[in-house]
C-alpha atoms as a PDB file:
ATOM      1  CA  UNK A   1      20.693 -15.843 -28.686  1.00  0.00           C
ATOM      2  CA  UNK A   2      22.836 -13.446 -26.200  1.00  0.00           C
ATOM      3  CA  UNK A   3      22.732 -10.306 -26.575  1.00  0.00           C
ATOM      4  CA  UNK A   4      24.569  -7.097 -25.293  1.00  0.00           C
ATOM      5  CA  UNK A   5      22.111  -4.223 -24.653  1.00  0.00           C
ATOM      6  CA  UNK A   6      22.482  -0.756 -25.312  1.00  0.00           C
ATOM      7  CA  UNK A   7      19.400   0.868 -25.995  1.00  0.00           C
ATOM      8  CA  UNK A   8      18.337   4.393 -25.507  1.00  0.00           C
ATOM      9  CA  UNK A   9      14.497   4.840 -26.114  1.00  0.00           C
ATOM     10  CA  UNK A  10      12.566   7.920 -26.374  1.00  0.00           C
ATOM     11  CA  UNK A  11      13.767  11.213 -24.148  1.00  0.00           C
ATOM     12  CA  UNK A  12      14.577   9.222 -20.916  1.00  0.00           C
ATOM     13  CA  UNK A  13      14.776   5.439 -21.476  1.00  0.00           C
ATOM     14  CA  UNK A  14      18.415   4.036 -21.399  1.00  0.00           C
ATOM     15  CA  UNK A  15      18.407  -0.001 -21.272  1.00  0.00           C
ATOM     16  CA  UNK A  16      21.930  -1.274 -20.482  1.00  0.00           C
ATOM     17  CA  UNK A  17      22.811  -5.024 -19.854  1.00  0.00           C
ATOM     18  CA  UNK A  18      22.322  -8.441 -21.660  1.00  0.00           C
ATOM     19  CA  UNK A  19      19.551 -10.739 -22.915  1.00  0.00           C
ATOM     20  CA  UNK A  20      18.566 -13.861 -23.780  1.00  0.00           C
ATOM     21  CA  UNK A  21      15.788 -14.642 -25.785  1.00  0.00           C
ATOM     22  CA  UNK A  22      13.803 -17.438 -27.349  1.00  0.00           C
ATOM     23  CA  UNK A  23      11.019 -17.036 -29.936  1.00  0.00           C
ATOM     24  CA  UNK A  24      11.802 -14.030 -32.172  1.00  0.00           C
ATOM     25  CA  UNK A  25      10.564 -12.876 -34.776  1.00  0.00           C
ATOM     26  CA  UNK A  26       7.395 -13.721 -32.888  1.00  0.00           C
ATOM     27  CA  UNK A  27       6.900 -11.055 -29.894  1.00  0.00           C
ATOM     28  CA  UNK A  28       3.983 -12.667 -28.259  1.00  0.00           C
ATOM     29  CA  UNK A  29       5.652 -15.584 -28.372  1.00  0.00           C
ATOM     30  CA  UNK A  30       9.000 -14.843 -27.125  1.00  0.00           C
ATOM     31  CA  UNK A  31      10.475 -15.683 -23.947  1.00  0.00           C
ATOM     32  CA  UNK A  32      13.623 -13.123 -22.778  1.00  0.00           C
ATOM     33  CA  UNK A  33      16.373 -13.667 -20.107  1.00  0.00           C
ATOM     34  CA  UNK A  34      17.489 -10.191 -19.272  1.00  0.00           C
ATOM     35  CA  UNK A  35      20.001  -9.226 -17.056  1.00  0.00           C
ATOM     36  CA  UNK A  36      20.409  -5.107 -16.501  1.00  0.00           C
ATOM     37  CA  UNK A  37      22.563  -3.283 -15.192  1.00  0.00           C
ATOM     38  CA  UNK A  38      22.252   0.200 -14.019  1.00  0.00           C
ATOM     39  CA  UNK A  39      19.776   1.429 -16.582  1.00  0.00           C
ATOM     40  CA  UNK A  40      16.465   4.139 -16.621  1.00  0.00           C
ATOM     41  CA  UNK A  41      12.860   3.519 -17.847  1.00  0.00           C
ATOM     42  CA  UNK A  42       9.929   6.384 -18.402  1.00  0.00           C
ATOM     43  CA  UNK A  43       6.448   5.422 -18.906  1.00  0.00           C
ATOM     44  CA  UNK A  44       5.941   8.615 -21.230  1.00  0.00           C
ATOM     45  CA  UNK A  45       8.674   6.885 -23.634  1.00  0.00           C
ATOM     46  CA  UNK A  46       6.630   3.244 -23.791  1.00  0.00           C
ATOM     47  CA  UNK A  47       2.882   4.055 -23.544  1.00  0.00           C
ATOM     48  CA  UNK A  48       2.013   2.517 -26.810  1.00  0.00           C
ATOM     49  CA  UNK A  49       2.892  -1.252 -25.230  1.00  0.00           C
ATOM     50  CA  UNK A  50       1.115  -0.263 -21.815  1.00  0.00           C
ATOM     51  CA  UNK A  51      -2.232  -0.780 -20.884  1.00  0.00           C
ATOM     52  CA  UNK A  52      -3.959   2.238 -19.743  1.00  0.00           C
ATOM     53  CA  UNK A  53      -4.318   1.548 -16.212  1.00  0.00           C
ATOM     54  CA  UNK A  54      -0.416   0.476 -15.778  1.00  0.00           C
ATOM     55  CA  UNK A  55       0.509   3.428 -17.339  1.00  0.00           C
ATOM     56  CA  UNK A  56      -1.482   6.084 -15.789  1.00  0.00           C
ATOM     57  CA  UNK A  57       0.156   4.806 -12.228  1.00  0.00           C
ATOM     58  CA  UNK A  58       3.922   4.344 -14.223  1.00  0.00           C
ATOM     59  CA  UNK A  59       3.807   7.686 -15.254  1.00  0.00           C
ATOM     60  CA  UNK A  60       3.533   8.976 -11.872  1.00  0.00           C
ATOM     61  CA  UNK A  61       6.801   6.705 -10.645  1.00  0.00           C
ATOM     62  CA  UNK A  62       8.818   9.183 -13.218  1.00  0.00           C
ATOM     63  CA  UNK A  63      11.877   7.607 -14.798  1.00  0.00           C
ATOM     64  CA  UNK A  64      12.923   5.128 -13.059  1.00  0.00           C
ATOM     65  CA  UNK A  65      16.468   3.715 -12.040  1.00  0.00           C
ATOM     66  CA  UNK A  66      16.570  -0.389 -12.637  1.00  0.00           C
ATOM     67  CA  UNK A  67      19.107  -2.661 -11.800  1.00  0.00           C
ATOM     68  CA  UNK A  68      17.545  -6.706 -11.722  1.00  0.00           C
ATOM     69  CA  UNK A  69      16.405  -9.362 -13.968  1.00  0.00           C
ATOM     70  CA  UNK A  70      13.378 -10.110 -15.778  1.00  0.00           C
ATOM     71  CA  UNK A  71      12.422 -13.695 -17.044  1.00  0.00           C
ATOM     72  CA  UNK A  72       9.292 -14.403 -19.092  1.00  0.00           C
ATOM     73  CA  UNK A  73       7.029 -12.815 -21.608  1.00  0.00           C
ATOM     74  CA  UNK A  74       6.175  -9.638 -21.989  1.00  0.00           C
ATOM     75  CA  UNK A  75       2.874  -9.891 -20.701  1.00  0.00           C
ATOM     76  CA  UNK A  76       4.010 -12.428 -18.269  1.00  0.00           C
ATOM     77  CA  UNK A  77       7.104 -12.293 -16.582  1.00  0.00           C
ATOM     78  CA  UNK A  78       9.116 -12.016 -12.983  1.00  0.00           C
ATOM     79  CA  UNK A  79      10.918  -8.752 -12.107  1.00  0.00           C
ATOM     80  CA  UNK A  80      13.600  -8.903  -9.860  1.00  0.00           C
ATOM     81  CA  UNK A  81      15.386  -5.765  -8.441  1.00  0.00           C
ATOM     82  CA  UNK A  82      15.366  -2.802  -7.305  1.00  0.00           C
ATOM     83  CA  UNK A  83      13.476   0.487  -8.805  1.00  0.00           C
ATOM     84  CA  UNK A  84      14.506   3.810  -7.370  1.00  0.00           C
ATOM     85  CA  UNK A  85      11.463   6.435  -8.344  1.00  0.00           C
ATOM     86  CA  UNK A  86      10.648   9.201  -7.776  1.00  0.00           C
ATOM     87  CA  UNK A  87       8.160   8.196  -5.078  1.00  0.00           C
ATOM     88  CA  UNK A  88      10.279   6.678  -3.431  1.00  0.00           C
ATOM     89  CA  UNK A  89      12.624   2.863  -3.381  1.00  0.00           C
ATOM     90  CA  UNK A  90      11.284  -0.650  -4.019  1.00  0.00           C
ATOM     91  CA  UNK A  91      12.598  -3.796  -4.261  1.00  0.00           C
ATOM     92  CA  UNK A  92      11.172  -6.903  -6.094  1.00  0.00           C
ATOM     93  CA  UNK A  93      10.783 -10.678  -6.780  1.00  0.00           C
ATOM     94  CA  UNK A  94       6.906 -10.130  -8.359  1.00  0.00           C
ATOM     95  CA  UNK A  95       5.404 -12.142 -11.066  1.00  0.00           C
ATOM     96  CA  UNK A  96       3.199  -9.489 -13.116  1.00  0.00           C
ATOM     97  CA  UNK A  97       0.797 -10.762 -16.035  1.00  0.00           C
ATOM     98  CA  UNK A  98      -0.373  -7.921 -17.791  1.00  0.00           C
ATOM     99  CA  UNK A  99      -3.794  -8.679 -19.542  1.00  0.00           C
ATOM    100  CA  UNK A 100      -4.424  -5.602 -22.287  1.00  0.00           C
ATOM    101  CA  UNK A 101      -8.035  -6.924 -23.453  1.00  0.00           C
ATOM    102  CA  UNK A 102      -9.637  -6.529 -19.783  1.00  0.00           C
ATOM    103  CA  UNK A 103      -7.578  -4.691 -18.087  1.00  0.00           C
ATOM    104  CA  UNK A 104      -7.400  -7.620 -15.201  1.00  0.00           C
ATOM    105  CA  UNK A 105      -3.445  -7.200 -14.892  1.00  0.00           C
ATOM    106  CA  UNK A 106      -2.319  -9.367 -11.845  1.00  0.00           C
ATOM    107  CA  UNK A 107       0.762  -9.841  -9.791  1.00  0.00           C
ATOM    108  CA  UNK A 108       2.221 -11.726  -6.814  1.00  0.00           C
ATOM    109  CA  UNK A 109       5.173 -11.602  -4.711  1.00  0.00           C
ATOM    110  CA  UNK A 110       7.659 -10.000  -2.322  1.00  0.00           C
ATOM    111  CA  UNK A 111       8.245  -6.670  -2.484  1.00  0.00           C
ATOM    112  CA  UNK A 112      10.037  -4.087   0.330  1.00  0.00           C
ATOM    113  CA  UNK A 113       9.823  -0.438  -0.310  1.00  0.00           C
ATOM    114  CA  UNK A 114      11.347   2.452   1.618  1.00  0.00           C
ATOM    115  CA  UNK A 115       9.596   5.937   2.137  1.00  0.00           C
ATOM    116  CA  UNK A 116       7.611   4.905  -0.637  1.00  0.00           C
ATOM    117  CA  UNK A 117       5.034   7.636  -1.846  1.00  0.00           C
ATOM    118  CA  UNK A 118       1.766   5.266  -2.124  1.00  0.00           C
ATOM    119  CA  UNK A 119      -0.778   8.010  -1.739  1.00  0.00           C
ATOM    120  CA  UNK A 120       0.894   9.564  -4.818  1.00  0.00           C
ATOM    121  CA  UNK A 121       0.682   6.571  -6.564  1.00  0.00           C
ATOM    122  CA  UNK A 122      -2.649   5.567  -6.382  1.00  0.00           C
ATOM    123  CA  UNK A 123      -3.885   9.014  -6.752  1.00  0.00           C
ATOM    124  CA  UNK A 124      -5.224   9.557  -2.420  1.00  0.00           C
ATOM    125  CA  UNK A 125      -2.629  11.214  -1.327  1.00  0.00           C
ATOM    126  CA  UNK A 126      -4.988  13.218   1.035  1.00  0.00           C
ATOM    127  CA  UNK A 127      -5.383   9.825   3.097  1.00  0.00           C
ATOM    128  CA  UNK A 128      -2.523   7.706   2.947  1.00  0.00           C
ATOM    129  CA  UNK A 129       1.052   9.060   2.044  1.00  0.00           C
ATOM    130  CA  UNK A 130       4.226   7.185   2.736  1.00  0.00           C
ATOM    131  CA  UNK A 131       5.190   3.222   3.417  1.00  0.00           C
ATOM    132  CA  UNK A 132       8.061   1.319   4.488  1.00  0.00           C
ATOM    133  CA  UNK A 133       7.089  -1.394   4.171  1.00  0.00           C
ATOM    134  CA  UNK A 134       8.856  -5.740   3.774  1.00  0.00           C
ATOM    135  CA  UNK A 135       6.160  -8.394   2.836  1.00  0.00           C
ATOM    136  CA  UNK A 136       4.077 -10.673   0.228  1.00  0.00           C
ATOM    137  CA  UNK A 137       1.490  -9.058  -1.818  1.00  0.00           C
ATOM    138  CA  UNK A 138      -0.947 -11.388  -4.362  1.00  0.00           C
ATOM    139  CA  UNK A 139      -3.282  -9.148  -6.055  1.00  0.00           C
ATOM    140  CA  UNK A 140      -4.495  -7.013  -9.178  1.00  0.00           C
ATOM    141  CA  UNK A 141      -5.565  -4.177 -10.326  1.00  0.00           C
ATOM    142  CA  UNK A 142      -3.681  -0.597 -10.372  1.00  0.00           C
ATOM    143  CA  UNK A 143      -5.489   2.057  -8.943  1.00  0.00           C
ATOM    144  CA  UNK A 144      -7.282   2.026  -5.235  1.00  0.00           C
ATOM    145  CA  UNK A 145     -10.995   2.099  -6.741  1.00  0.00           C
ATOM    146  CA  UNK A 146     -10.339  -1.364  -8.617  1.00  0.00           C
ATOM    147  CA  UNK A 147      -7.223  -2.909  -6.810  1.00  0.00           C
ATOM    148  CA  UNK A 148      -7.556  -6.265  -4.833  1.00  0.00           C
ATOM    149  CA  UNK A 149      -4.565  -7.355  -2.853  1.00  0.00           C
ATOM    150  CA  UNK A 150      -3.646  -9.749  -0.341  1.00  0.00           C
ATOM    151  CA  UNK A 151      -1.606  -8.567   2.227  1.00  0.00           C
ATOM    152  CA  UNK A 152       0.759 -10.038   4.278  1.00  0.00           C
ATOM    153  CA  UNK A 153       3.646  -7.889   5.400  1.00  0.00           C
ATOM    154  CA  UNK A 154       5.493  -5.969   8.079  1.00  0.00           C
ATOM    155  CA  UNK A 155       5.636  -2.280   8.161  1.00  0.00           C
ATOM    156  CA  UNK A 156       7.713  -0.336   9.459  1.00  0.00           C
ATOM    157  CA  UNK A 157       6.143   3.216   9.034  1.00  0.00           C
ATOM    158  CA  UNK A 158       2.868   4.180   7.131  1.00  0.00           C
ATOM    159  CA  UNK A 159       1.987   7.618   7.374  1.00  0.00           C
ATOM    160  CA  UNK A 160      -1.865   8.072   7.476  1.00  0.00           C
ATOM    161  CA  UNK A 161      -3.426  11.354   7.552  1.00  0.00           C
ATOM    162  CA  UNK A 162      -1.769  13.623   9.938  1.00  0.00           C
ATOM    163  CA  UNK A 163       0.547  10.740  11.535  1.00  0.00           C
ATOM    164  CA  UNK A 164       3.472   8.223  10.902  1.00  0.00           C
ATOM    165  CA  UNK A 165       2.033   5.131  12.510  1.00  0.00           C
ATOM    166  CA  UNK A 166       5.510   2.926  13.403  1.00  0.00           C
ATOM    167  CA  UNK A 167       5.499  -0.837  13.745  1.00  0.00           C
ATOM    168  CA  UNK A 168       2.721  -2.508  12.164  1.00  0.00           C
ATOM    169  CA  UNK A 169       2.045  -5.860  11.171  1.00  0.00           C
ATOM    170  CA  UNK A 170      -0.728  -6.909   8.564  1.00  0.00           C
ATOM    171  CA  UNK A 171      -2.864 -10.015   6.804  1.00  0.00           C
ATOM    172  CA  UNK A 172      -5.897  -9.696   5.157  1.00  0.00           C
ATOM    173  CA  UNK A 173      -6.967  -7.875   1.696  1.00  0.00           C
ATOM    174  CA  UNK A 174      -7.243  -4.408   0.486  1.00  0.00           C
ATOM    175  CA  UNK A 175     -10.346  -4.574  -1.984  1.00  0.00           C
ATOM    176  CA  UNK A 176     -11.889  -1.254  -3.210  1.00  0.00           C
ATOM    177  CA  UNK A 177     -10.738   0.253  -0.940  1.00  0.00           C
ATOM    178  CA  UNK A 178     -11.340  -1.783   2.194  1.00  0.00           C
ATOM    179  CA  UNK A 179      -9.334  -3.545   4.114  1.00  0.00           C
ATOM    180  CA  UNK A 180     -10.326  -6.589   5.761  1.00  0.00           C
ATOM    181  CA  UNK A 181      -8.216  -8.314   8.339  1.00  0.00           C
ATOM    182  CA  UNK A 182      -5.674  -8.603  11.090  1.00  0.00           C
ATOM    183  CA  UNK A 183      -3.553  -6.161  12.214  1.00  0.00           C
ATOM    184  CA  UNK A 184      -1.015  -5.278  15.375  1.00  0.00           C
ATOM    185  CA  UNK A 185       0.032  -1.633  15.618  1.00  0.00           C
ATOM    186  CA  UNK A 186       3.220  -0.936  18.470  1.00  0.00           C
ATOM    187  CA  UNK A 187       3.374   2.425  17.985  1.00  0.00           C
ATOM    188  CA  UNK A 188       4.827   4.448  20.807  1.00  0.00           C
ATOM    189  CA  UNK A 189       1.461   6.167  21.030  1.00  0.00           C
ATOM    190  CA  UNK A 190      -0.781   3.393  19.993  1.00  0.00           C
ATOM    191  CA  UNK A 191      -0.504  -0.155  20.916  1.00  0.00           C
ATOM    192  CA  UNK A 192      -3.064  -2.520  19.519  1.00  0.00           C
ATOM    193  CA  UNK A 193      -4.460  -6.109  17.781  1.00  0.00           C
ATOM    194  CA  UNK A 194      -7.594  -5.825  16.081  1.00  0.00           C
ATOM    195  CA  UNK A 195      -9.765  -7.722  13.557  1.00  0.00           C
ATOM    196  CA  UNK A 196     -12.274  -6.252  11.093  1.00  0.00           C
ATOM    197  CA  UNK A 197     -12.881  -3.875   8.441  1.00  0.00           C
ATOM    198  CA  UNK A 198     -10.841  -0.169   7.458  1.00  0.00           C
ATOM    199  CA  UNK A 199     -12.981   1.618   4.525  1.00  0.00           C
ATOM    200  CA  UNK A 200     -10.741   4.176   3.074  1.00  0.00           C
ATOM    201  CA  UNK A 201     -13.220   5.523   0.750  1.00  0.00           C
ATOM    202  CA  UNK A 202     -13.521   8.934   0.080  1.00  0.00           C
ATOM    203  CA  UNK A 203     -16.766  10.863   1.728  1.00  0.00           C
ATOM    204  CA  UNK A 204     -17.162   7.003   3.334  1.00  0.00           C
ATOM    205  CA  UNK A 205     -14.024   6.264   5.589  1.00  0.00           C
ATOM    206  CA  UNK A 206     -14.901   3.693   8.099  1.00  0.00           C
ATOM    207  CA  UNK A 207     -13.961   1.535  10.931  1.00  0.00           C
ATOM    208  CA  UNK A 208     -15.881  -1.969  11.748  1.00  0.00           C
ATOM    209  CA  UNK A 209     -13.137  -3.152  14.476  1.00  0.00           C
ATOM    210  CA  UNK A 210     -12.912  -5.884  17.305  1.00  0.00           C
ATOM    211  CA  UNK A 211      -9.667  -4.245  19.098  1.00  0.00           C
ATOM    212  CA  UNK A 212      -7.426  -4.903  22.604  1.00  0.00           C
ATOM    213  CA  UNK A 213      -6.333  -1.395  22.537  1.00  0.00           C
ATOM    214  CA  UNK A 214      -3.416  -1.268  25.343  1.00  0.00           C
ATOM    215  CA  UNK A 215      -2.552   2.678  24.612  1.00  0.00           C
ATOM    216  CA  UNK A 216      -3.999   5.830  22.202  1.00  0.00           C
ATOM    217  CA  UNK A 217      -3.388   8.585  23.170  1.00  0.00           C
ATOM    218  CA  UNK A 218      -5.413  10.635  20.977  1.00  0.00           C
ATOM    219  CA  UNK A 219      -3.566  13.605  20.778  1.00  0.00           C
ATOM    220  CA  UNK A 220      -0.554  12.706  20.213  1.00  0.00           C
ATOM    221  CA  UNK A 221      -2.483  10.577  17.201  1.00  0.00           C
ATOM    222  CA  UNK A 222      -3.441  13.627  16.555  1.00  0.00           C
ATOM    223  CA  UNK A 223      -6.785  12.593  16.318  1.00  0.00           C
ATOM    224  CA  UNK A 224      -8.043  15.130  19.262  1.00  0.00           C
ATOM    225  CA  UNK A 225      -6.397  18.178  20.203  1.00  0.00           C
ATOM    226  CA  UNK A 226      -7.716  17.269  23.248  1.00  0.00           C
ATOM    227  CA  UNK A 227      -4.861  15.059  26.312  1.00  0.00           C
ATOM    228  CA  UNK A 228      -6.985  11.877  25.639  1.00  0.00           C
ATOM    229  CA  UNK A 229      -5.287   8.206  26.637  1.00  0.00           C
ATOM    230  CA  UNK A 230      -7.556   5.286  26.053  1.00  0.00           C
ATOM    231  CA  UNK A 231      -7.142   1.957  27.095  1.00  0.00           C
ATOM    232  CA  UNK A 232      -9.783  -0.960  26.578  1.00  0.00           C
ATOM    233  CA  UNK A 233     -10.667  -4.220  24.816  1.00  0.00           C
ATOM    234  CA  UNK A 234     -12.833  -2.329  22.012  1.00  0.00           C
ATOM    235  CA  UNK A 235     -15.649  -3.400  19.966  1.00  0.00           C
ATOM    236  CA  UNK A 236     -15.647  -0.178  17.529  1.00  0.00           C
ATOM    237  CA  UNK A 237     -18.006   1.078  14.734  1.00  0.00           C
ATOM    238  CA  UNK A 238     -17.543   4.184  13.041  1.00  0.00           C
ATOM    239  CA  UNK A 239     -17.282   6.910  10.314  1.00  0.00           C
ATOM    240  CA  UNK A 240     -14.868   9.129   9.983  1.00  0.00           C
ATOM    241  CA  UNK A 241     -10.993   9.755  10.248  1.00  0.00           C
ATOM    242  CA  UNK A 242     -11.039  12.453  12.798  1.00  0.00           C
ATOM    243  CA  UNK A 243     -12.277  13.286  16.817  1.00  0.00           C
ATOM    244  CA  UNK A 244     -14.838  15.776  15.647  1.00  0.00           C
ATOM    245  CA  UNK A 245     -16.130  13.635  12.407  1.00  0.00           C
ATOM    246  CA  UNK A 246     -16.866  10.568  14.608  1.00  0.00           C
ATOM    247  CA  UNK A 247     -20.093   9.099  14.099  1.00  0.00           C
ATOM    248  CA  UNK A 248     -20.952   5.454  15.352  1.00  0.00           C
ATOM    249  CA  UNK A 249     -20.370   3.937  18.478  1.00  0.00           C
ATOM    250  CA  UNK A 250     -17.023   2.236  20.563  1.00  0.00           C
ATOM    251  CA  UNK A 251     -18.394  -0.295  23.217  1.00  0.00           C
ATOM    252  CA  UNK A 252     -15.247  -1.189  25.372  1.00  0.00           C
ATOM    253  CA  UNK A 253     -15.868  -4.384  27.692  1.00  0.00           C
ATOM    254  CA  UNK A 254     -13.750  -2.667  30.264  1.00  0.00           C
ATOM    255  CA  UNK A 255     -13.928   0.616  31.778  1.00  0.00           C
ATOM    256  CA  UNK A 256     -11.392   2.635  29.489  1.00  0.00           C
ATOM    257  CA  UNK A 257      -8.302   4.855  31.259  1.00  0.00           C
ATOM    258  CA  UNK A 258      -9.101   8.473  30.167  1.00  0.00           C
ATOM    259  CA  UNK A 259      -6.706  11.119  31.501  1.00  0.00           C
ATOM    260  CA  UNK A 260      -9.545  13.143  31.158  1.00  0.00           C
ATOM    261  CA  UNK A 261     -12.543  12.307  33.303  1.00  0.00           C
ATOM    262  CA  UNK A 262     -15.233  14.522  31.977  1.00  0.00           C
ATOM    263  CA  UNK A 263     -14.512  12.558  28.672  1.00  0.00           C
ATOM    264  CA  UNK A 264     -15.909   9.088  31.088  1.00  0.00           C
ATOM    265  CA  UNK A 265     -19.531   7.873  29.163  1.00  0.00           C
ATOM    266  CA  UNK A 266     -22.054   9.388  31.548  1.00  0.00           C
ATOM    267  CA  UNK A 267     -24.196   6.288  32.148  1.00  0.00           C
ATOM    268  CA  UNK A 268     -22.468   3.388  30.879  1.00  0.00           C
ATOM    269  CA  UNK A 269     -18.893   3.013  31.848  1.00  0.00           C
ATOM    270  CA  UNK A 270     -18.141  -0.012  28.854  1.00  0.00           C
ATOM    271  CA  UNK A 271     -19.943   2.538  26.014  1.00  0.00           C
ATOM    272  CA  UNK A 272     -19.176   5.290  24.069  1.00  0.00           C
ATOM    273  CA  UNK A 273     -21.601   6.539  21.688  1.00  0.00           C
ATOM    274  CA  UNK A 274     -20.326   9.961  19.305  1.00  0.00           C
ATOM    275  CA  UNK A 275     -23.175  12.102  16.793  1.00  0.00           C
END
């Protein structure tokens, strides 16, 4: 049965565009073809049919601007389209299945975003703020505490603390807020490959890295406020975000390039050790 839609919903929900569907007057059962055209959606107007961990992080998108397709069930189905939020602007071809008993909702697919607010989104945005971002993601879970995603994607800014790292290229999996992985940053003020483990934790941010670090320059990182250019093949292991919160130790295999000498390890020329 085809259907032209014309729904308005609530205070900010307008659904305009057609749909197919198979299975009424059972809803669990029924599979919908729907086509939209330039239409809005607010989380506020549909909590009752959201889990509460979708709809905590939907209600934080605000209303949203649609324009796609979505195939399937409700609980299971493929959106594909573009969302403009007020976080920011994605784009989609993702297979949710949301799973209201446990909570275990799940998705996979491509998705490309554009000044995308993610610290805002998952509720950190004292660590992690925007993403541009074009790549695969296989994962679930909604919030950073509980998420588990597999990552692999190309990104073109991500702005982390007090910087917008540029050019970065990812695979591994984001799991409670740890990444494990590979990663290549060409940044024009840090150039890099490295394997290992990012904890973004709060009170607990870590880095367990194996690294061929060909440029950071720390201040301009703004990591130091101090002219600091390092370059080494780095075996790194850490705590904190920040110069001055460092605690762990950075054993380089080869004597690292420091603009500043006095900042050359006294004894040992291939290890750093910061307390």
């Amino acid at each position: 049965m085809a259907t032209n839609l014309d729904i308005k919903y609530g205070q900010n929900t307008h659904i305009v565009g057609t749909m197919n569907v198979d299975g009424l007057p059972n809803w669990g059962e029924t599979f919908a073809n729907i086509r939209l055209q330039p239409s809005t959606l607010n989380a506020d107007d549909i909590k009752q049919f959201l889990p509460a961990d979708a709809y905590t992080i939907a209600s934080r998108l605000g209303t949203v601007k649609i324009d796609g397709r979505f195939l399937g069930f409700y609980n299971d189905f493929v959106a594909n389209g573009s969302f403009a939020t007020a976080l920011g602007n994605v784009q989609s071809d993702i297979n949710m299945k949301i799973n209201r008993s446990n909570n275990a909702s799940s998705y996979r697919g491509r998705l490309k975003t554009q000044n995308f607010n993610i610290g805002r989104l998952i509720g950190n945005a004292d660590v992690i703020k925007t993403i541009t971002m074009d790549g695969r993601v296989v994962g679930s879970g909604f919030t950073l505490e509980d998420a588990r995603m597999e990552i692999n994607a190309d990104i073109a800014q991500l702005h982390l603390l007090d910087y917008n790292y540029r050019n970065i290229r990812t695979d591994g999996t984001l799991s409670r807020q740890r990444y494990e992985g590979r990663f290549a940053i060409a940044d024009p003020n840090l150039v890099f490959t490295a394997n290992g483990e990012v904890n973004l934790a709060n009170n607990n941010q870590a880095f367990n890295l194996r690294a061929d670090l060909d440029k950071a320059d720390l201040k301009a990182l703004r990591i130091s406020d101090k002219s600091v250019i390092v370059q080494a093949n780095a075996d790194l292991n850490f705590r904190g975000l920040r110069l001055d919160d460092f605690e762990g130790t950075a054993f380089l295999t080869v004597p690292p390039s420091l603009t500043r000498p006095a900042c050359r390890p006294r004894h040992d020329p291939g290890a750093v050790t910061y307390r």
